[in-house]
PDB file of N, CA and C in Angstrom:
ATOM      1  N   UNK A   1    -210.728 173.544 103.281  1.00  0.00           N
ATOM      2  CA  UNK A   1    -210.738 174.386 102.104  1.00  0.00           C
ATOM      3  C   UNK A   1    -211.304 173.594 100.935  1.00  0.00           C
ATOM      4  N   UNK A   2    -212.174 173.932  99.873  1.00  0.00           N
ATOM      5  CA  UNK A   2    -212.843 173.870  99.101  1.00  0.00           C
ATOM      6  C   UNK A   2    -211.879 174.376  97.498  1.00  0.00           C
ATOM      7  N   UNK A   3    -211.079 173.465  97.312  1.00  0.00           N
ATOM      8  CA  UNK A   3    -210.312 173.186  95.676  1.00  0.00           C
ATOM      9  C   UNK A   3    -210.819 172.451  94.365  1.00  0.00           C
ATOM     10  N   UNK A   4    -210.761 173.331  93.664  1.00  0.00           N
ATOM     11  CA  UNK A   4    -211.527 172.979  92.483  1.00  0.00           C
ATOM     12  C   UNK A   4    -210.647 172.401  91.391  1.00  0.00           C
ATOM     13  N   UNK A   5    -210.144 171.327  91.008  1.00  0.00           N
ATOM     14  CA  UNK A   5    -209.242 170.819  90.075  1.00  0.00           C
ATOM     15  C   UNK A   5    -209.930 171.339  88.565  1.00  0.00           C
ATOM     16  N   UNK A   6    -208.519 172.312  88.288  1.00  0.00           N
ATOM     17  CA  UNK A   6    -209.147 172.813  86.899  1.00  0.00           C
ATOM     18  C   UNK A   6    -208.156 172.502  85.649  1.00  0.00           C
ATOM     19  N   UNK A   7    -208.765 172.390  84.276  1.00  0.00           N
ATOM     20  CA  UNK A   7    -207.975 171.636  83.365  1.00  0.00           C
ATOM     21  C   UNK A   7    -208.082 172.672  82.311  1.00  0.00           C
ATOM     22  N   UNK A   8    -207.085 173.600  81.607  1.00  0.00           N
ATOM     23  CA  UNK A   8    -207.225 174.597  80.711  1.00  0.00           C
ATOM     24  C   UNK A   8    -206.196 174.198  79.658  1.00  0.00           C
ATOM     25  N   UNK A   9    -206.709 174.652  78.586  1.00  0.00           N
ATOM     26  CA  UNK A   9    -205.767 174.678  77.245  1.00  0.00           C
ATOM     27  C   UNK A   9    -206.183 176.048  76.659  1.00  0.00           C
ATOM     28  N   UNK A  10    -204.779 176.687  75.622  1.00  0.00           N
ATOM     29  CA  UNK A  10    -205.027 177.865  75.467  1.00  0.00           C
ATOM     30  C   UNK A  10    -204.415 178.388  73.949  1.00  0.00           C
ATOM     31  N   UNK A  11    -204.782 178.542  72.845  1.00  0.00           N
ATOM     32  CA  UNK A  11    -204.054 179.196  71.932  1.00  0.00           C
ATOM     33  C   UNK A  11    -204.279 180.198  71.230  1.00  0.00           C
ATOM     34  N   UNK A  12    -203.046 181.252  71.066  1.00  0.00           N
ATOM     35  CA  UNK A  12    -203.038 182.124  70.407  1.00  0.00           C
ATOM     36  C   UNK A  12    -202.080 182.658  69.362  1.00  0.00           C
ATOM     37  N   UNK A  13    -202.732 183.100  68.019  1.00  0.00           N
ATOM     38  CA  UNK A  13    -202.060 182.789  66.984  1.00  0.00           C
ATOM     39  C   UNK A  13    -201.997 184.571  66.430  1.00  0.00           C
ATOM     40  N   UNK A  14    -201.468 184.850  66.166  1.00  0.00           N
ATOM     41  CA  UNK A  14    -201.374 186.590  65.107  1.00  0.00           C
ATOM     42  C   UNK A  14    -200.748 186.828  63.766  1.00  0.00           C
ATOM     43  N   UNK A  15    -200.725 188.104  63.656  1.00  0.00           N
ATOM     44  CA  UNK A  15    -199.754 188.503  62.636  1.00  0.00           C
ATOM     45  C   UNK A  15    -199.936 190.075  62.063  1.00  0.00           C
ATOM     46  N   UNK A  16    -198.779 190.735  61.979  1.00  0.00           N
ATOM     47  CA  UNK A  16    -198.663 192.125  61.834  1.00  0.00           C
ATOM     48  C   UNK A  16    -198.177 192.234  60.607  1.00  0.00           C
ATOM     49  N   UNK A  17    -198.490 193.544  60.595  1.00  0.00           N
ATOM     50  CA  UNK A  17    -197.812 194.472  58.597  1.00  0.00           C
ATOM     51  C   UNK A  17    -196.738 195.549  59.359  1.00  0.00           C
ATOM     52  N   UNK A  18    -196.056 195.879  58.947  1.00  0.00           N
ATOM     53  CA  UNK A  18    -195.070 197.200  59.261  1.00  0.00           C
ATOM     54  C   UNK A  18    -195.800 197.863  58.019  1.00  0.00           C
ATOM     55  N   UNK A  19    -195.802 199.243  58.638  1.00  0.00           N
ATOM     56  CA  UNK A  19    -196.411 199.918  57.524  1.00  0.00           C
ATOM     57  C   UNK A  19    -195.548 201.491  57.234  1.00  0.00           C
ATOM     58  N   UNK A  20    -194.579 201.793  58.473  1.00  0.00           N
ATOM     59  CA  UNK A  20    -193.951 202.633  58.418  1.00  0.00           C
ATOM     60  C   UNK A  20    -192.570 202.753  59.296  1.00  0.00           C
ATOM     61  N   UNK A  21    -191.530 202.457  59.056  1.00  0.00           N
ATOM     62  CA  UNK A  21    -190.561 202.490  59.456  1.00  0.00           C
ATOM     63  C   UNK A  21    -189.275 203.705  59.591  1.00  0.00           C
ATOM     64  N   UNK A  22    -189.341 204.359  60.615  1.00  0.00           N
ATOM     65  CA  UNK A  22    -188.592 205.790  60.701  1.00  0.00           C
ATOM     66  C   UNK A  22    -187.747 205.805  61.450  1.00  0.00           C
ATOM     67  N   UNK A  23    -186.147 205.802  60.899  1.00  0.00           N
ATOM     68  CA  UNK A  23    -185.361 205.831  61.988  1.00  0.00           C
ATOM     69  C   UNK A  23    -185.101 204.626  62.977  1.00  0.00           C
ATOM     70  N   UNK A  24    -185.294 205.081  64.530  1.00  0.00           N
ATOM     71  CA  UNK A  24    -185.784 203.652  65.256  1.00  0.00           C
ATOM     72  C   UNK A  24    -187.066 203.586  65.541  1.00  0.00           C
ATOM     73  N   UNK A  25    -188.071 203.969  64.713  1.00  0.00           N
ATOM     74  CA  UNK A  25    -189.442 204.024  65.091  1.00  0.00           C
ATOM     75  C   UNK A  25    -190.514 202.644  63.950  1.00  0.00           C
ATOM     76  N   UNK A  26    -191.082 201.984  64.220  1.00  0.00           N
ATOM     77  CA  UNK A  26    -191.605 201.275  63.640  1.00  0.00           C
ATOM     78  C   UNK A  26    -193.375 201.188  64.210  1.00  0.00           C
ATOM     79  N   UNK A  27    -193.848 201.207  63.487  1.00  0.00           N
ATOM     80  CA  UNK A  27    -195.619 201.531  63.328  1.00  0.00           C
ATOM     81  C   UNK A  27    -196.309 200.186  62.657  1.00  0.00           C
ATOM     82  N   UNK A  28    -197.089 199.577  63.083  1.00  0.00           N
ATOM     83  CA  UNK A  28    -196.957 198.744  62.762  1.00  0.00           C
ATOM     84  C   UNK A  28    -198.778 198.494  62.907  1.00  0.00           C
ATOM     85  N   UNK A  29    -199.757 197.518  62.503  1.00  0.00           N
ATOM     86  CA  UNK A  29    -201.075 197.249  62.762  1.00  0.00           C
ATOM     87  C   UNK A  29    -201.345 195.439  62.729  1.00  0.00           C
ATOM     88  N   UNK A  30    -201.909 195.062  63.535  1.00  0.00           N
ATOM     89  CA  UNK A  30    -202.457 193.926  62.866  1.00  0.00           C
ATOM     90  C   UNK A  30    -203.196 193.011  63.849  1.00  0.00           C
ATOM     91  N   UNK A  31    -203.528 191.967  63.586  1.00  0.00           N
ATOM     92  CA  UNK A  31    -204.457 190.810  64.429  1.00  0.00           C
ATOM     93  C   UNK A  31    -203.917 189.674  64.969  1.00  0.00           C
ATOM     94  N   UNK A  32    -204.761 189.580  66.299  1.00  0.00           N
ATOM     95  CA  UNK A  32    -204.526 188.688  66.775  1.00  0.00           C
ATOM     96  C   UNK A  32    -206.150 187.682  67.142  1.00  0.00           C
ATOM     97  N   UNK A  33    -205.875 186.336  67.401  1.00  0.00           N
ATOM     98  CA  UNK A  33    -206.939 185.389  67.304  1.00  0.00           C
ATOM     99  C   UNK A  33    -206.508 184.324  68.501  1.00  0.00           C
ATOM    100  N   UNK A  34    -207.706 184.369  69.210  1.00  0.00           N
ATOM    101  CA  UNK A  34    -207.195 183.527  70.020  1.00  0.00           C
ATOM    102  C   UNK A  34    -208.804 182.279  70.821  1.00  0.00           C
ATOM    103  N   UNK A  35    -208.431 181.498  71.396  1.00  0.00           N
ATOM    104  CA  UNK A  35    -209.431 180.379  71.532  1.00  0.00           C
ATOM    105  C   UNK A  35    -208.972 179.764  72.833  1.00  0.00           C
ATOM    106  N   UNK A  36    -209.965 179.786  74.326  1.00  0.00           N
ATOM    107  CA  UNK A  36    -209.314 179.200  75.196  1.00  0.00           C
ATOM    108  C   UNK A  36    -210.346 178.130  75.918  1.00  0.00           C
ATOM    109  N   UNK A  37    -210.212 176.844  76.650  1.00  0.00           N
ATOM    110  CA  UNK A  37    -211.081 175.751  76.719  1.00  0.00           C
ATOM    111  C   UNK A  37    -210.870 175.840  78.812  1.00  0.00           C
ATOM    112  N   UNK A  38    -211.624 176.082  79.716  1.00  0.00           N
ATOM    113  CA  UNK A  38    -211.447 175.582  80.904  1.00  0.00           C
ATOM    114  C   UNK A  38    -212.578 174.779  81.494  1.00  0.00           C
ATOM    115  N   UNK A  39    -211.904 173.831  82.469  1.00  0.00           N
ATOM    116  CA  UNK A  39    -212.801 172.447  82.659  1.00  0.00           C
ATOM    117  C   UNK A  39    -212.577 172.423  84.314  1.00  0.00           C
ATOM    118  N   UNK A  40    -213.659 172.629  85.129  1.00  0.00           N
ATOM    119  CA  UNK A  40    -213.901 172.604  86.410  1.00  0.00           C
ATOM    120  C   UNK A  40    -214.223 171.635  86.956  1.00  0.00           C
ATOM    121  N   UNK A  41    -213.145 170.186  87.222  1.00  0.00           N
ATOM    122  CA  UNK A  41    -213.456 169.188  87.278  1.00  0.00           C
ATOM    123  C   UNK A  41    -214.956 168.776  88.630  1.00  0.00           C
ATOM    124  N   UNK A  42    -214.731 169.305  89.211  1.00  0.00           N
ATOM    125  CA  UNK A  42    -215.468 169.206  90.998  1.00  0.00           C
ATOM    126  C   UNK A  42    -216.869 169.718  90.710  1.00  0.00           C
ATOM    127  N   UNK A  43    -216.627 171.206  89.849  1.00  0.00           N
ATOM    128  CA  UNK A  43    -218.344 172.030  89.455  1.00  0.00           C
ATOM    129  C   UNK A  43    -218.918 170.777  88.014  1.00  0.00           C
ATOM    130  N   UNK A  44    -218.285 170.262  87.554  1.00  0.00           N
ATOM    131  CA  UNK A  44    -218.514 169.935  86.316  1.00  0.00           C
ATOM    132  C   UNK A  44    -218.800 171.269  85.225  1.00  0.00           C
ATOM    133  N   UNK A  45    -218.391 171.858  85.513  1.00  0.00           N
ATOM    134  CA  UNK A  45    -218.814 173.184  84.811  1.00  0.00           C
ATOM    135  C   UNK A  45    -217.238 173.424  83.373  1.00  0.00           C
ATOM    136  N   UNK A  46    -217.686 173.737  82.359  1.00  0.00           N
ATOM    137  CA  UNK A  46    -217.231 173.875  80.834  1.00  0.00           C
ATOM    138  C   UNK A  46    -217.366 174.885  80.348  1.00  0.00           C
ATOM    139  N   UNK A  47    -216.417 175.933  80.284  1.00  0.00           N
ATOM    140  CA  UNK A  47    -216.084 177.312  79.972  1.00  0.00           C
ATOM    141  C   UNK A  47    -214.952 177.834  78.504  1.00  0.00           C
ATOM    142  N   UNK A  48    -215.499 178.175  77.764  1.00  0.00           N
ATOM    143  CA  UNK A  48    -214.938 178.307  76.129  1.00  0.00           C
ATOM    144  C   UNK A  48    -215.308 180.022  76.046  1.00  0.00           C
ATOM    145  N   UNK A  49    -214.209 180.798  75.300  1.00  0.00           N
ATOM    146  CA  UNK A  49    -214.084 181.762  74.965  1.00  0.00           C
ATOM    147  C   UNK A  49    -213.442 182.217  73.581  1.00  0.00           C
ATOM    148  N   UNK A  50    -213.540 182.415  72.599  1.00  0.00           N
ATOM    149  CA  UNK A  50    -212.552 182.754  71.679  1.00  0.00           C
ATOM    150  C   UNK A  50    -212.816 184.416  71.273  1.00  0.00           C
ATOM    151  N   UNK A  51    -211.724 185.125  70.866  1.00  0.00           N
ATOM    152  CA  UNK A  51    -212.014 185.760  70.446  1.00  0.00           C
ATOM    153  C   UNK A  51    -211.003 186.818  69.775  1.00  0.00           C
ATOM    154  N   UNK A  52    -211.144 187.658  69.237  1.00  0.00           N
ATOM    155  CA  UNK A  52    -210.497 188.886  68.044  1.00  0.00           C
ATOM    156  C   UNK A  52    -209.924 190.283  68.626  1.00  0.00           C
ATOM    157  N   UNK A  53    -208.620 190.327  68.018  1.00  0.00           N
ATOM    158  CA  UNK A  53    -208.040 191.194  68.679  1.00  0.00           C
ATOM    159  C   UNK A  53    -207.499 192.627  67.676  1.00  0.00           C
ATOM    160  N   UNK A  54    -207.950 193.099  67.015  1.00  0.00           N
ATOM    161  CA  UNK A  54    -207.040 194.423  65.856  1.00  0.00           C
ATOM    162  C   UNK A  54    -206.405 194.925  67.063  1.00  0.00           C
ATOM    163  N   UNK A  55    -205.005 195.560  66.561  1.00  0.00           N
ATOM    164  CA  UNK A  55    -204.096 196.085  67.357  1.00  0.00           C
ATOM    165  C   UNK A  55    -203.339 197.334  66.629  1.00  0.00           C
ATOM    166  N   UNK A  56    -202.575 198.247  66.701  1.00  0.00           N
ATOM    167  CA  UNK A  56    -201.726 199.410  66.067  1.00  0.00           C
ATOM    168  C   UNK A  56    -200.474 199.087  66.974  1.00  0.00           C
ATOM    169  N   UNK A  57    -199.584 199.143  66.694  1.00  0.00           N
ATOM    170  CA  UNK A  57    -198.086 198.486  67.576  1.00  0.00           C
ATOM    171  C   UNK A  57    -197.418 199.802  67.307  1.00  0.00           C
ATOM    172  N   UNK A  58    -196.294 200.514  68.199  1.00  0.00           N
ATOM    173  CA  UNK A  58    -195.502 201.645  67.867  1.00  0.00           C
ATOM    174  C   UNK A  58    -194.346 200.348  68.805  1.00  0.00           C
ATOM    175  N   UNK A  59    -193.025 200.450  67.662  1.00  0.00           N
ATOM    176  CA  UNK A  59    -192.276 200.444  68.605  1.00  0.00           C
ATOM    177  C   UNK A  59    -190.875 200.991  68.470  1.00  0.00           C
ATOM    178  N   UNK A  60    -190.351 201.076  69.563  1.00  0.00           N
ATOM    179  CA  UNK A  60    -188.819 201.823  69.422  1.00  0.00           C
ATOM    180  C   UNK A  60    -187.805 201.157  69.916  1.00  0.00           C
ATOM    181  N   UNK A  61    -186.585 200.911  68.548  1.00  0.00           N
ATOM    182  CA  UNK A  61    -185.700 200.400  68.904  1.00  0.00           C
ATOM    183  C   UNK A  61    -184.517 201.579  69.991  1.00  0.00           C
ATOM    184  N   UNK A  62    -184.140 200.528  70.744  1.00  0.00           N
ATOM    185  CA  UNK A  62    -183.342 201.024  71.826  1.00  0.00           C
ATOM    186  C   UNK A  62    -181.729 200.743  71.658  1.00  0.00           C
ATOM    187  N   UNK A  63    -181.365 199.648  70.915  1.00  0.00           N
ATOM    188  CA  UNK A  63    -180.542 199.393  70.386  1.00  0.00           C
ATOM    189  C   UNK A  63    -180.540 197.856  69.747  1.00  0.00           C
ATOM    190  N   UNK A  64    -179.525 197.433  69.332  1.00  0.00           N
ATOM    191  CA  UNK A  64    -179.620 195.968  68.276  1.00  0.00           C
ATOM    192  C   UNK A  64    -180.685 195.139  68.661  1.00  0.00           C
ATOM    193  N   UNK A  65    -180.384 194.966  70.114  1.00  0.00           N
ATOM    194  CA  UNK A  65    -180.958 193.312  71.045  1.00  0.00           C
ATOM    195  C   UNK A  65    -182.680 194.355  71.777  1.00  0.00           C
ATOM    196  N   UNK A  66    -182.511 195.794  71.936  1.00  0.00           N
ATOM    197  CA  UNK A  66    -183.541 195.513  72.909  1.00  0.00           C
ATOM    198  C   UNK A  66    -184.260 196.808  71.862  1.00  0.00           C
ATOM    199  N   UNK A  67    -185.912 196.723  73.002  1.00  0.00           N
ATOM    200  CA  UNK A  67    -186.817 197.979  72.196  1.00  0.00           C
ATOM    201  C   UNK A  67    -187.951 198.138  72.965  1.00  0.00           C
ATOM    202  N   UNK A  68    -188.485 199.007  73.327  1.00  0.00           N
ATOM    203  CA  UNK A  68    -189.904 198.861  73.868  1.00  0.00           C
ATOM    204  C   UNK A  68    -190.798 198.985  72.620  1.00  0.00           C
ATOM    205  N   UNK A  69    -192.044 198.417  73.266  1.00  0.00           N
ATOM    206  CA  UNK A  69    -193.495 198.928  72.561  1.00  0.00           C
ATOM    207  C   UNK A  69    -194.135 198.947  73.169  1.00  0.00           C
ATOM    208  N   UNK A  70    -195.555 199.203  72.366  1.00  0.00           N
ATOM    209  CA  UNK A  70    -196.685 199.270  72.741  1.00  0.00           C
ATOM    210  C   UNK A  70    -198.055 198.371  71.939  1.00  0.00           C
ATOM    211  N   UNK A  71    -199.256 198.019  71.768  1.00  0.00           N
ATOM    212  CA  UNK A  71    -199.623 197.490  71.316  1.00  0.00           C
ATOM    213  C   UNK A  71    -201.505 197.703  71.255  1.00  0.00           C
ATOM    214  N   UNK A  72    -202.119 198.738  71.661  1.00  0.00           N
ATOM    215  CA  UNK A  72    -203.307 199.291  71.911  1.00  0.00           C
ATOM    216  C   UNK A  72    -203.798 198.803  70.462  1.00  0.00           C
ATOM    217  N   UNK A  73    -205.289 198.118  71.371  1.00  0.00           N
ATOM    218  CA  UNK A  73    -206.253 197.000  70.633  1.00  0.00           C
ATOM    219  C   UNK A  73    -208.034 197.710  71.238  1.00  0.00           C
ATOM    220  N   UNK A  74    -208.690 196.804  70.417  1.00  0.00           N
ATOM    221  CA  UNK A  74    -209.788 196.320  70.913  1.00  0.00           C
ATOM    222  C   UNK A  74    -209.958 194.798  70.478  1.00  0.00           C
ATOM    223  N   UNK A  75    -210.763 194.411  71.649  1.00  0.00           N
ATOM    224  CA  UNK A  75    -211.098 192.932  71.401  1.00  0.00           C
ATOM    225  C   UNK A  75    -212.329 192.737  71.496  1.00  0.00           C
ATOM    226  N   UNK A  76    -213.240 191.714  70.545  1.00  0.00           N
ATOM    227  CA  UNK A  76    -214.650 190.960  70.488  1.00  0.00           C
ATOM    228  C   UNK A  76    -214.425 189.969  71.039  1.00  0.00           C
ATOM    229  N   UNK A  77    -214.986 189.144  72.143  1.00  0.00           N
ATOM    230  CA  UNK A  77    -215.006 188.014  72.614  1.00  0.00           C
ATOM    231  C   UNK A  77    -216.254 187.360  72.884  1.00  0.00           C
ATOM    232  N   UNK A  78    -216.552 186.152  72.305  1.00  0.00           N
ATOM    233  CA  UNK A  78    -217.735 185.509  72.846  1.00  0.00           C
ATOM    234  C   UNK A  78    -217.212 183.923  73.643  1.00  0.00           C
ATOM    235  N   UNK A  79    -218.120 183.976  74.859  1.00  0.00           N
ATOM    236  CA  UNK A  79    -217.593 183.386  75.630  1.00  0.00           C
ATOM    237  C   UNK A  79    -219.001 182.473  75.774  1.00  0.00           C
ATOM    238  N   UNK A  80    -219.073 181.085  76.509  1.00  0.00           N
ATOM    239  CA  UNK A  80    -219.623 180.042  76.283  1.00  0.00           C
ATOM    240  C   UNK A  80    -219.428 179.248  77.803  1.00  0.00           C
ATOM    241  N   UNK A  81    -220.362 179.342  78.517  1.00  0.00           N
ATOM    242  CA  UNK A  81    -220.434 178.139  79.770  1.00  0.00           C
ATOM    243  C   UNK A  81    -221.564 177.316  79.534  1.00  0.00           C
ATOM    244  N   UNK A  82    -220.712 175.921  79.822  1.00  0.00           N
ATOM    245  CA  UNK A  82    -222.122 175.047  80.321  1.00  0.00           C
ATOM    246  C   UNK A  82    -221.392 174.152  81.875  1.00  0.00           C
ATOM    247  N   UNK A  83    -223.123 174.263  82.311  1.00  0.00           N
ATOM    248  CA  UNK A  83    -222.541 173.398  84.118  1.00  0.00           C
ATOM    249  C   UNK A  83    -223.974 172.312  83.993  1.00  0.00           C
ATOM    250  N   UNK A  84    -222.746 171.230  84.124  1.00  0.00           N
ATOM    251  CA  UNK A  84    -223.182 169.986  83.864  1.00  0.00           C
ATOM    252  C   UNK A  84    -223.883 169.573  85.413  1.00  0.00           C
ATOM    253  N   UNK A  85    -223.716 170.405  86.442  1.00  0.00           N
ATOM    254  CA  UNK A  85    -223.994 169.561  87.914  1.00  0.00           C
ATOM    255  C   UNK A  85    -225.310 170.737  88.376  1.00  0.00           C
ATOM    256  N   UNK A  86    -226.035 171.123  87.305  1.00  0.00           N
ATOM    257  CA  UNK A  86    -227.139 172.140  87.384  1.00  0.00           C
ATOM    258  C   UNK A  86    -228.145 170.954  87.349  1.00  0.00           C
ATOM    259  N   UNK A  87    -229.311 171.310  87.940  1.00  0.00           N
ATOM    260  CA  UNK A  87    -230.986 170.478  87.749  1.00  0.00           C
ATOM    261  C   UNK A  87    -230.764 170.608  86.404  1.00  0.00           C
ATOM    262  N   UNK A  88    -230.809 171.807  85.493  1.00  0.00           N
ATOM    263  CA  UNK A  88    -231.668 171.844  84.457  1.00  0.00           C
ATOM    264  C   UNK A  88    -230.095 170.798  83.507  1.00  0.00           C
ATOM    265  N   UNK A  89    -230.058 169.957  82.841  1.00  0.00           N
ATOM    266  CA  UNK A  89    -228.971 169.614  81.961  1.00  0.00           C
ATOM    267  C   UNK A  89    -228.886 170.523  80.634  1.00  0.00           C
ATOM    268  N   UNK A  90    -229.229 171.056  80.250  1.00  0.00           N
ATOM    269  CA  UNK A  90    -229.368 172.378  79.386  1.00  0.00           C
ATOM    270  C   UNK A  90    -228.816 173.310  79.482  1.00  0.00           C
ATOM    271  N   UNK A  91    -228.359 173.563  81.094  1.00  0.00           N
ATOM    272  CA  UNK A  91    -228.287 175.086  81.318  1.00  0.00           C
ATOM    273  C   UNK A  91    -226.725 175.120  80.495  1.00  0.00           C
ATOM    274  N   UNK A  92    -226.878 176.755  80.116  1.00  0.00           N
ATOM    275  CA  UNK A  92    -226.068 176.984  79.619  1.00  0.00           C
ATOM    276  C   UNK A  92    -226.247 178.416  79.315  1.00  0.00           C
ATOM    277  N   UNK A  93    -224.649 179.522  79.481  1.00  0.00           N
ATOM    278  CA  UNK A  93    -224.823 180.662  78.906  1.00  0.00           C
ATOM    279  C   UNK A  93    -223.671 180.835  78.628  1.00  0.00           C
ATOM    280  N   UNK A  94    -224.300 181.854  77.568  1.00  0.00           N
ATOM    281  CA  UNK A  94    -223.764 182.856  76.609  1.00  0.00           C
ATOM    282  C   UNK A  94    -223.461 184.281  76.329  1.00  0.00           C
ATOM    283  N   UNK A  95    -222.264 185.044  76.586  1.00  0.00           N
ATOM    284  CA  UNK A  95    -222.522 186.676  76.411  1.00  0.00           C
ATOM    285  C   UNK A  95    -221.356 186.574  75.562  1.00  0.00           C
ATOM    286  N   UNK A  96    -221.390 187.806  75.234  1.00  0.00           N
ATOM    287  CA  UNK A  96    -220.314 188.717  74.434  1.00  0.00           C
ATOM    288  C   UNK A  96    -219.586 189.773  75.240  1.00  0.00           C
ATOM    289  N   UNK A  97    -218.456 190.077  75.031  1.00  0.00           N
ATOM    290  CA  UNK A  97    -217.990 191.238  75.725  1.00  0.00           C
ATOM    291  C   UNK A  97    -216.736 192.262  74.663  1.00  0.00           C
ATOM    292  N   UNK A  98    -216.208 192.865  74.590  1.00  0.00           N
ATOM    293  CA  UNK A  98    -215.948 194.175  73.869  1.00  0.00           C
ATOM    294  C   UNK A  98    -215.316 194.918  74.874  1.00  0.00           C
ATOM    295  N   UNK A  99    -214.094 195.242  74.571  1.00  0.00           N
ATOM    296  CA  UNK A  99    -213.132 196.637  75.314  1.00  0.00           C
ATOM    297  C   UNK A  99    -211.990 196.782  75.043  1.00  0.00           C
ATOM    298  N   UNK A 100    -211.183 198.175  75.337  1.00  0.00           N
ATOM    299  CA  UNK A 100    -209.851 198.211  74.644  1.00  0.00           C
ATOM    300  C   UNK A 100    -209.160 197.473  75.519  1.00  0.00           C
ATOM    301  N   UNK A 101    -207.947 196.820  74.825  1.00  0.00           N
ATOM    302  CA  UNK A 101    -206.700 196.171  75.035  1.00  0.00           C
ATOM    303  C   UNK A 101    -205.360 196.690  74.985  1.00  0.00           C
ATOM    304  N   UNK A 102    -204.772 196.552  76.514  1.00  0.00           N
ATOM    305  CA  UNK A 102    -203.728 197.212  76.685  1.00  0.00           C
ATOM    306  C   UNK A 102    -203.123 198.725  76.310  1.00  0.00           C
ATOM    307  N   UNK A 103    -204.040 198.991  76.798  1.00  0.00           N
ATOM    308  CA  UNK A 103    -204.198 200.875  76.765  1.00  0.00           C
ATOM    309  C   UNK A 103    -202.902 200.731  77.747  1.00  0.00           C
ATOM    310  N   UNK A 104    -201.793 201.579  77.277  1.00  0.00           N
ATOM    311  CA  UNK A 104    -200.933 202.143  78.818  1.00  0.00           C
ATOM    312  C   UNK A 104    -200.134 201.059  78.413  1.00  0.00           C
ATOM    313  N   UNK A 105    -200.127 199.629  78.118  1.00  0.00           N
ATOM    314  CA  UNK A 105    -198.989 198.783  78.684  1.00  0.00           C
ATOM    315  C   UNK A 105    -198.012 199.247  77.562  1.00  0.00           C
ATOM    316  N   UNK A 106    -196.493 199.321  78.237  1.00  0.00           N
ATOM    317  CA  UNK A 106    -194.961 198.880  78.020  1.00  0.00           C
ATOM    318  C   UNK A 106    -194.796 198.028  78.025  1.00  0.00           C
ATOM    319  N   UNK A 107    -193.769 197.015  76.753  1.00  0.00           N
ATOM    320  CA  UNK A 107    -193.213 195.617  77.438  1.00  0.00           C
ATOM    321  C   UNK A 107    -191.988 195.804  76.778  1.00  0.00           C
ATOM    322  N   UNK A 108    -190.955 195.373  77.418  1.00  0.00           N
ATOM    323  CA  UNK A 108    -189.649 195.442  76.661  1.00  0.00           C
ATOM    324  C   UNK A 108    -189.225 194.095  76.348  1.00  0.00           C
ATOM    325  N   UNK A 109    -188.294 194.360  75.007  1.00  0.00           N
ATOM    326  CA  UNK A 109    -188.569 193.259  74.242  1.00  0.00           C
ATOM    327  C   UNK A 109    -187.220 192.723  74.006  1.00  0.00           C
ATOM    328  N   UNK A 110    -186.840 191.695  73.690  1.00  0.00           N
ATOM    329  CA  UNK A 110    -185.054 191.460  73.605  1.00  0.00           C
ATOM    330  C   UNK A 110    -185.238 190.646  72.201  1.00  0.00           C
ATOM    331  N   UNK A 111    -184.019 190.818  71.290  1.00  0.00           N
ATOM    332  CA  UNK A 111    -183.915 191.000  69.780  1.00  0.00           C
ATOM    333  C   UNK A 111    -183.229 190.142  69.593  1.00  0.00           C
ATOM    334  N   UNK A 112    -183.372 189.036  69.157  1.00  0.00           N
ATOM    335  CA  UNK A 112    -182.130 187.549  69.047  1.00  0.00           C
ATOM    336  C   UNK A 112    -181.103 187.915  67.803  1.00  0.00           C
TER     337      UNK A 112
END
């Protein structure tokens, strides 16, 4: 078998507004930012992505400690490879990509 020792670091940072609070209902909008580094030790290959997240959050408290939400986004991402074990030492690409985020997902949440 053919294993590729891979080395990743990853961060992501946000922050939301409440903009309407009803009852147990909370509405909420805001951004998230994020930046991630992976390193393919065996390909020599170097893979970077960062990118932007706007979001609208609904969520409902269920009681003190717990609540579901939701969190439907779109995200901009530009993403960045270079492979160091190519003929050309140059090579290198670049795209962009764009689509909604977490359409549909539930996550339940626990309230310290």
């Amino acid at each position: 078998s053919n294993k590729d020792s891979t080395y990743e670091i990853a961060l992501k940072v946000g922050m939301d507004k409440l903009f309407k609070d009803y009852k147990s209902w909370k509405f909420y909008y805001g951004i998230d930012l994020w930046g991630r580094y992976l390193y393919y030790k065996d390909r020599k290959q170097h893979f970077t992505s960062i990118a932007i997240n706007p979001f609208f959050g609904i969520q409902y408290q269920l009681n003190k400690n717990f609540s579901i939400s939701t969190e439907p986004g779109f995200f901009l991402k530009y993403n960045f490879r270079k492979d160091l074990k190519s003929f050309d030492s140059q090579n290198q690409t670049n795209w962009w990509e764009s689509r909604l985020a977490k359409i549909g997902f539930l996550q339940l949440n626990f309230h310290f």
